[in-house]
N, C-alpha and C. Protein backbone atom coordinates (compact mmCIF):
# COMPACT_ATOMS: atom_id res chain seq x y z
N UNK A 1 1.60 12.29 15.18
CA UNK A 1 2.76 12.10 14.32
C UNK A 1 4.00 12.07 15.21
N UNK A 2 4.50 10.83 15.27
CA UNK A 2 6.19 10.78 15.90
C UNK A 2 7.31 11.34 14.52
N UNK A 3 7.49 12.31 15.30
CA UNK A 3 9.61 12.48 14.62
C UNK A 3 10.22 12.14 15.53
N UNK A 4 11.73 11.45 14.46
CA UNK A 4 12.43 10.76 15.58
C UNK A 4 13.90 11.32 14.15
N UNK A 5 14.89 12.22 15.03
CA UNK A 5 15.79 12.64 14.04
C UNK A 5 17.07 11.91 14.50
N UNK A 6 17.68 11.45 14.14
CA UNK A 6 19.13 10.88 14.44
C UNK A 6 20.05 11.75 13.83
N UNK A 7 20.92 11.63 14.30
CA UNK A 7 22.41 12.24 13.71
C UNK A 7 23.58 10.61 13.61
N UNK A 8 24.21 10.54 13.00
CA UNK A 8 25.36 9.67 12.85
C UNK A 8 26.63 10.47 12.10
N UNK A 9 27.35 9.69 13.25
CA UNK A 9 28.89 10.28 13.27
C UNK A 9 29.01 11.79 13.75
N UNK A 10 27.78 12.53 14.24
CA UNK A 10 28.54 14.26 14.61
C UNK A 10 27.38 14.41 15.19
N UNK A 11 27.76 15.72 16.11
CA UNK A 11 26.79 15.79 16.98
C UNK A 11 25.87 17.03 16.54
N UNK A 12 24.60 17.17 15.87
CA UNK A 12 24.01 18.66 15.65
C UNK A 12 23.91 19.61 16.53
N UNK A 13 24.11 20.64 16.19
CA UNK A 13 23.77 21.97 16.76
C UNK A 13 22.62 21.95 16.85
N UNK A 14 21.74 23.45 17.94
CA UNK A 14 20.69 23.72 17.41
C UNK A 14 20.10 24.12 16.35
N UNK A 15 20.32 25.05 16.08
CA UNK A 15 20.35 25.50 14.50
C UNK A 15 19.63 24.11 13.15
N UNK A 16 20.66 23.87 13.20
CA UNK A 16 20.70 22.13 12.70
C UNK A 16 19.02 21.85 12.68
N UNK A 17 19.22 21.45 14.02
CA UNK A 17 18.16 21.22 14.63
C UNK A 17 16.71 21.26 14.35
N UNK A 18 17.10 22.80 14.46
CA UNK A 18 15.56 23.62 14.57
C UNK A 18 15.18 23.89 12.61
N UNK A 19 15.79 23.64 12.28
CA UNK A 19 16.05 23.82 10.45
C UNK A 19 15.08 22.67 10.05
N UNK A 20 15.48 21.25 10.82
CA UNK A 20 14.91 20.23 10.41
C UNK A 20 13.16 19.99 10.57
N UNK A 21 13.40 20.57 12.24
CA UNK A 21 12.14 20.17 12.93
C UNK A 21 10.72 21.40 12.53
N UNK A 22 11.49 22.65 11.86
CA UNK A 22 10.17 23.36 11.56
C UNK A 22 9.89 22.96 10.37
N UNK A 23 10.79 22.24 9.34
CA UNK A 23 10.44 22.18 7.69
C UNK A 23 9.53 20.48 7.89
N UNK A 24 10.02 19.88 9.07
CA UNK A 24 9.28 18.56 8.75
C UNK A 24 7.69 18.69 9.02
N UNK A 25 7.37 19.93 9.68
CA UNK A 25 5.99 20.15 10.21
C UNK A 25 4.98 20.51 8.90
N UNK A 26 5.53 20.78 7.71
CA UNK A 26 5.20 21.21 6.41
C UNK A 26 4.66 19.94 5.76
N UNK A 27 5.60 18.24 5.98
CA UNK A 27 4.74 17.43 5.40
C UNK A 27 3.18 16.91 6.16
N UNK A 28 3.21 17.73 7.20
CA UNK A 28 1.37 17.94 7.77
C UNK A 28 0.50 17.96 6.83
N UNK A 29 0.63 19.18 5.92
CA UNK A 29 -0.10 19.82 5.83
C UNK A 29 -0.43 18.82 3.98
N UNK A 30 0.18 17.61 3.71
CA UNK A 30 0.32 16.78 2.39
C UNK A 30 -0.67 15.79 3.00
N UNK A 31 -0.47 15.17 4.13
CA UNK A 31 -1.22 13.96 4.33
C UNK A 31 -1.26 14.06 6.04
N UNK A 32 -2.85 13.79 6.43
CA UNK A 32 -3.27 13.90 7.51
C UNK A 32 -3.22 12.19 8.34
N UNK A 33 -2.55 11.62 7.87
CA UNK A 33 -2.57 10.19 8.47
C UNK A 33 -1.12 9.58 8.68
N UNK A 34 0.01 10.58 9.09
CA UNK A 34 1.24 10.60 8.94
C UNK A 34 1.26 9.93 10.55
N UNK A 35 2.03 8.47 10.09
CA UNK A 35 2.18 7.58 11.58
C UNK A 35 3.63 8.34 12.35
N UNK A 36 4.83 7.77 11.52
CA UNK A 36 6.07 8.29 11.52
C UNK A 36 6.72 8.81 11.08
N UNK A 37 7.55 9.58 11.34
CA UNK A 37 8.65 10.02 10.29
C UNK A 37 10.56 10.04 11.23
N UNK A 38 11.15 9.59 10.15
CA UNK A 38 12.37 9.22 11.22
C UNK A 38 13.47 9.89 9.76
N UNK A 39 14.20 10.81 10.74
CA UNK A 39 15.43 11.76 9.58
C UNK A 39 16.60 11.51 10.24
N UNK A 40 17.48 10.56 9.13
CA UNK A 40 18.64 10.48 9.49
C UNK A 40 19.61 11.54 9.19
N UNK A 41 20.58 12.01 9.54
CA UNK A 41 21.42 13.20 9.29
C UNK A 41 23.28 12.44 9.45
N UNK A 42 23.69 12.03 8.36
CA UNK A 42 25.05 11.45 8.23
C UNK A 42 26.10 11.99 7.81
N UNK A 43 27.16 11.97 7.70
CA UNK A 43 28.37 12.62 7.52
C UNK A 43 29.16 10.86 6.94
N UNK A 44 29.03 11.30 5.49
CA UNK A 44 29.88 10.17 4.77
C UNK A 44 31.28 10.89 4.36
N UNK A 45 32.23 9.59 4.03
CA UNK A 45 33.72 9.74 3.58
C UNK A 45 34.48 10.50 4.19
N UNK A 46 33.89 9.68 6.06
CA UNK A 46 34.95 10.37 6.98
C UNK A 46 36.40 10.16 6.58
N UNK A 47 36.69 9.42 5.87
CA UNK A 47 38.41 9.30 5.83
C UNK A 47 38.75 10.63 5.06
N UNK A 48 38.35 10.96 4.41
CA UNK A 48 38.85 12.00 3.35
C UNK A 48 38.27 13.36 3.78
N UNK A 49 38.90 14.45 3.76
CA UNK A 49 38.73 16.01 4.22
C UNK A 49 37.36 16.15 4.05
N UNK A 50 37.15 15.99 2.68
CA UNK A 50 35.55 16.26 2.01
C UNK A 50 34.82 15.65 2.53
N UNK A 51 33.65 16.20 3.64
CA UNK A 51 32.87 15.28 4.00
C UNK A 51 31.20 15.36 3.70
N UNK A 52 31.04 14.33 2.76
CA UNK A 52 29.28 14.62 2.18
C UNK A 52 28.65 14.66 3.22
N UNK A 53 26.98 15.53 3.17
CA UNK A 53 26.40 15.49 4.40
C UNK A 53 25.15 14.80 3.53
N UNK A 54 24.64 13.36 4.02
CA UNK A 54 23.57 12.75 4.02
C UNK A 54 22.12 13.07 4.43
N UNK A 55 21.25 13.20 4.24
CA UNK A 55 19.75 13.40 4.85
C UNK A 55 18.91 12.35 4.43
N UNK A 56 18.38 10.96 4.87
CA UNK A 56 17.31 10.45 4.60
C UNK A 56 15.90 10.73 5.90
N UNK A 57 15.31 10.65 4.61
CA UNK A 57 13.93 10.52 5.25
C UNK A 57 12.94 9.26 4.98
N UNK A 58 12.47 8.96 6.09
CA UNK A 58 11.02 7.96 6.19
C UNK A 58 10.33 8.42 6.92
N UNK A 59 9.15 8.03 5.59
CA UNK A 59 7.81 8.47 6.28
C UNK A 59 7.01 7.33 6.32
N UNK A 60 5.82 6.93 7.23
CA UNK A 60 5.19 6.09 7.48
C UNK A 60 3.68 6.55 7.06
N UNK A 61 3.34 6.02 6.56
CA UNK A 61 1.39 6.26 7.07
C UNK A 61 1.00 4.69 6.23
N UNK A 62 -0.76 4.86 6.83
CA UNK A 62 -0.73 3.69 6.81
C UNK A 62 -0.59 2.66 5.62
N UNK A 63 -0.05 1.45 5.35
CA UNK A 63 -0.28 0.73 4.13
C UNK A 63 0.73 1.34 3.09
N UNK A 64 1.38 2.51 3.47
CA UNK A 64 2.87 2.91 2.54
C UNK A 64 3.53 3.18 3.31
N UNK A 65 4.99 3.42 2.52
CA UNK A 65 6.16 3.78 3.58
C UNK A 65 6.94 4.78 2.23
N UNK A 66 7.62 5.58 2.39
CA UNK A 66 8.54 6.36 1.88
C UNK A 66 9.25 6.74 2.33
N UNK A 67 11.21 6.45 1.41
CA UNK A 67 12.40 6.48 1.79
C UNK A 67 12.82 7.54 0.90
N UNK A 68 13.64 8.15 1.26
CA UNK A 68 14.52 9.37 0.38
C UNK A 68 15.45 9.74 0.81
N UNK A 69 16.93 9.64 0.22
CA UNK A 69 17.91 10.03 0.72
C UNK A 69 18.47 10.86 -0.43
N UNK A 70 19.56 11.96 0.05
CA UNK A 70 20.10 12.79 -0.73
C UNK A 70 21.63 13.18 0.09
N UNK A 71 22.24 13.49 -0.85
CA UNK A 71 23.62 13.89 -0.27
C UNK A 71 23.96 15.00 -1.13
N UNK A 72 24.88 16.38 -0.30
CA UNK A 72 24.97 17.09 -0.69
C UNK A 72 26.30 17.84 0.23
N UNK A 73 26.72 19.02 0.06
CA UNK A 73 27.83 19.52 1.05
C UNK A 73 27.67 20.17 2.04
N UNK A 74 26.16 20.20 2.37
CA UNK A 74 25.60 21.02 3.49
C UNK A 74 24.15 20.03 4.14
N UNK A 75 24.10 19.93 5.23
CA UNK A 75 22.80 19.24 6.09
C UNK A 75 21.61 20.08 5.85
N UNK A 76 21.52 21.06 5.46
CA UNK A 76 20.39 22.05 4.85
C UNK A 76 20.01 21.33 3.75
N UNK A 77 21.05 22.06 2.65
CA UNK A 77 20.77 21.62 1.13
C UNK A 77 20.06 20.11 1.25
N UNK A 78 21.34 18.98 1.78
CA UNK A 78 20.48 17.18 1.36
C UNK A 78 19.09 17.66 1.86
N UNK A 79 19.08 17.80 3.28
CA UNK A 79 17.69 18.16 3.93
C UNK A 79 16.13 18.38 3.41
N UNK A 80 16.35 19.46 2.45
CA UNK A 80 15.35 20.22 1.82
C UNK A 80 15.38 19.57 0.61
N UNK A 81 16.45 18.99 -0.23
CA UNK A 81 15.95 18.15 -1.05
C UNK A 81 15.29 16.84 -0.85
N UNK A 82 15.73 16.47 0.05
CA UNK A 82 15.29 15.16 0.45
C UNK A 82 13.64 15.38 0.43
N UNK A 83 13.25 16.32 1.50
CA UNK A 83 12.01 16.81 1.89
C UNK A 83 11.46 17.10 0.83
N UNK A 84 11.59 17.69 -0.05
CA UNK A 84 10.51 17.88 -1.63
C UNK A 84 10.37 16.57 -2.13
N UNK A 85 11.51 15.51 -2.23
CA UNK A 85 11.57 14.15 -2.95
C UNK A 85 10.49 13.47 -2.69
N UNK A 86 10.13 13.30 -0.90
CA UNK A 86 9.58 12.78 -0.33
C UNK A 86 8.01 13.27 -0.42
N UNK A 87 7.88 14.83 -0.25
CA UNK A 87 6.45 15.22 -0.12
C UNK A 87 5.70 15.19 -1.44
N UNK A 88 6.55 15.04 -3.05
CA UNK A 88 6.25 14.56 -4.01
C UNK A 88 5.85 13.36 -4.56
N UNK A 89 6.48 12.40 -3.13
CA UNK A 89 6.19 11.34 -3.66
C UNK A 89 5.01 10.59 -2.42
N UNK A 90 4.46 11.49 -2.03
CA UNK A 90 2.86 11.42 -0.75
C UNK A 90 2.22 12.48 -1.41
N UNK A 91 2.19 13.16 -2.29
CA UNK A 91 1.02 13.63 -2.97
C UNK A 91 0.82 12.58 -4.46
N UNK A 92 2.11 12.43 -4.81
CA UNK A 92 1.53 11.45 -6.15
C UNK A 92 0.72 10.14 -5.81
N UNK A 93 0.64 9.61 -3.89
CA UNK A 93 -0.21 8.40 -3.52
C UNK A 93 -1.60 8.93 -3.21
N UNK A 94 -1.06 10.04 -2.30
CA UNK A 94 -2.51 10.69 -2.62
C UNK A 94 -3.72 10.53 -3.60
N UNK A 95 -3.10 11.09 -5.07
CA UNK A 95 -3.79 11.73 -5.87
C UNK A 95 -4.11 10.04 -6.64
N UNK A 96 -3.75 8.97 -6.30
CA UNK A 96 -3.54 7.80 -6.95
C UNK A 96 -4.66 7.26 -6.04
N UNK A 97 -4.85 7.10 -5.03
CA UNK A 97 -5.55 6.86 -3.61
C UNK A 97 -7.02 7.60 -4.20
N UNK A 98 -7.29 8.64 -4.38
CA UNK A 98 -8.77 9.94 -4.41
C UNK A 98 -9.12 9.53 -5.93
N UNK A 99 -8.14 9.01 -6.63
CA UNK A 99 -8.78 8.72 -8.13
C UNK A 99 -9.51 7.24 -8.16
């Protein structure tokens, strides 16, 4: 399994970081044929004080692909939602796949 995390527009901390890379090790344990997974981490409506923090995710395996993005006021929060969106929506192929 390749992760490949980007940041756009700011630079992450560790913290950040390490938040992302232990929770992505969790969609392992949904589907054993996981090619890629690539997490973008964005900072929208730089012009204005308020700045949303973005999280998409793609996941690869074979013959599907799944996108999920979420925005929220913290790179945690989108993060972890994003991540349930996504691992909900590789068990519902799963269970579609075994039937």
């Amino acid at each position: 399994m390749n992760v490949n995390i980007q940041t756009v527009r700011f630079e992450a901390d560790s913290k950040l970081l390490d938040h992302v890379n232990r929770k992505i090790q969790k969609i392992e344990n949904f589907h054993d044929r996981i090619v890629k997974i690539d997490v973008y981490l964005k900072l929208d409506n730089v012009v204005h004080q308020i700045k949303d923090k973005i999280a998409e995710i793609r996941v690869r395996i074979p013959r599907h692909e799944f996108f999920v993005k979420h925005t929220s006021k913290s790179f945690e929060a989108s993060f972890d939602s994003a991540l349930e969106s996504v691992i909900t929506q590789i068990k519902k192929t799963k269970e579609k796949q075994a039937a």
